[in-house]
Protein backbone atom coordinates (compact mmCIF):
# COMPACT_ATOMS: atom_id res chain seq x y z
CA UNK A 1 -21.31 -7.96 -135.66
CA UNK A 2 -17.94 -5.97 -135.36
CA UNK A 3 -18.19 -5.48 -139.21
CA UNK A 4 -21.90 -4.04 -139.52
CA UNK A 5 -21.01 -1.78 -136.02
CA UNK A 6 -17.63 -0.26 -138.15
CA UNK A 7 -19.54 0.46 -141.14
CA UNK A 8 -22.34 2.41 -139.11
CA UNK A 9 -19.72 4.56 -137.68
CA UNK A 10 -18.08 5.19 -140.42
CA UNK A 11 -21.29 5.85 -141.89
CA UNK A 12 -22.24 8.23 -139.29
CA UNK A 13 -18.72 9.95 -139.36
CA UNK A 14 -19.00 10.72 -143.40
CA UNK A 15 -22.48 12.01 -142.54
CA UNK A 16 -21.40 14.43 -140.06
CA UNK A 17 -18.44 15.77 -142.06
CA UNK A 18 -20.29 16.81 -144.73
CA UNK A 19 -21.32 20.43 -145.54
CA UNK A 20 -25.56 21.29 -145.17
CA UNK A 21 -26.45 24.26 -147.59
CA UNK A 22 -28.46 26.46 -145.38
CA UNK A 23 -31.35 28.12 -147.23
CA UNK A 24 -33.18 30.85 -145.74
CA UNK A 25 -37.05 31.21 -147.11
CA UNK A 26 -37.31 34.94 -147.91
CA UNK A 27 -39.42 36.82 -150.10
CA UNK A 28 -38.22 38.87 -153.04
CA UNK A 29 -39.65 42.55 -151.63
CA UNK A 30 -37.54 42.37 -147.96
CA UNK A 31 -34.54 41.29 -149.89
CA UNK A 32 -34.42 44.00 -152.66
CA UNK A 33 -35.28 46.68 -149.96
CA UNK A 34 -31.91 45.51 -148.00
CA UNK A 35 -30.15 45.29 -151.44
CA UNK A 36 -31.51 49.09 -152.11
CA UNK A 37 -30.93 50.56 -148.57
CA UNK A 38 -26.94 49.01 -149.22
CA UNK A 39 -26.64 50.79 -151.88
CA UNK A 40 -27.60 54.32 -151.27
CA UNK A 41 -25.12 53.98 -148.25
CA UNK A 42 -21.53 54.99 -149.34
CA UNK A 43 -19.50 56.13 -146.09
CA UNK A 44 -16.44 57.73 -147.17
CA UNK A 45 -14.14 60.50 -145.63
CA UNK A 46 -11.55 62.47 -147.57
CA UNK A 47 -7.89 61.79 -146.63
CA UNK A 48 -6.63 65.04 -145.64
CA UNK A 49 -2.93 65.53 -145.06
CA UNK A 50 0.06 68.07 -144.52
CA UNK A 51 2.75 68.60 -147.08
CA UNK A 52 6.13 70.58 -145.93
CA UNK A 53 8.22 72.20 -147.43
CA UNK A 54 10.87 74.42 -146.95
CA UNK A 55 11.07 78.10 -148.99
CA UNK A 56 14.28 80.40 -148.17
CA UNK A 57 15.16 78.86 -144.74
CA UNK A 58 10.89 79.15 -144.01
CA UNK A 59 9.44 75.72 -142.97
CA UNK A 60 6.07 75.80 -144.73
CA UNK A 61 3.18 73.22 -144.64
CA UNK A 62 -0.39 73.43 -146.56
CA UNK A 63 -3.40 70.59 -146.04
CA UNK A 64 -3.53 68.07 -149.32
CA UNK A 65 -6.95 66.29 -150.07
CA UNK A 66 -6.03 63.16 -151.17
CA UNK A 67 -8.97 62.20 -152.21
CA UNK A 68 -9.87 65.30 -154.35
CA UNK A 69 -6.91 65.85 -155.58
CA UNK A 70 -7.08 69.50 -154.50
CA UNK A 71 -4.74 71.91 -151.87
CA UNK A 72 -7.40 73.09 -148.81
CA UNK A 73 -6.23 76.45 -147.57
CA UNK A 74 -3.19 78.55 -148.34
CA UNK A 75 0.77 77.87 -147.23
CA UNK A 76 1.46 78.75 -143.82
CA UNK A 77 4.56 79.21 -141.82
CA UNK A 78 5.35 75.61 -139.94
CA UNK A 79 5.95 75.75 -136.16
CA UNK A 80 6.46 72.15 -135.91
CA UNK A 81 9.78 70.60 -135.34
């Protein structure tokens, strides 16, 4: 009795630790419009920082795009500290 009461639980543990695939019963047109409308979305913002510098005593800073790989705007004198 004690042996066929340990095996069931044991049974029943084993059972419960292992993993259940999930499968989800789509059809192919909902899941290639979700695939499409993930694609076309591409959120992405320029890193835009200052670079200083120092010309004849002059603190100087200009905006770098990062991103670009371009200078935005001319030098102008630095009143930061």
């Amino acid at each position: 009795m004690k042996k066929n009461l340990l095996k069931a639980m044991c049974l029943t543990m084993a059972l419960a630790c292992m993993p259940v695939p999930a499968m989800a019963a789509t059809n192919s047109e909902s899941v290639s419009a979700v695939e499409t409308a993930v694609e076309s979305a591409e959120p992405r913002a320029d890193v835009i920082y200052y670079v200083h510098t120092t010309v004849n005593g002059v603190k100087l800073h200009r905006l770098w795009n990062e991103t670009r790989g371009v200078w935005v705007g001319p030098w102008k004198v630095c009143d930061c500290k």
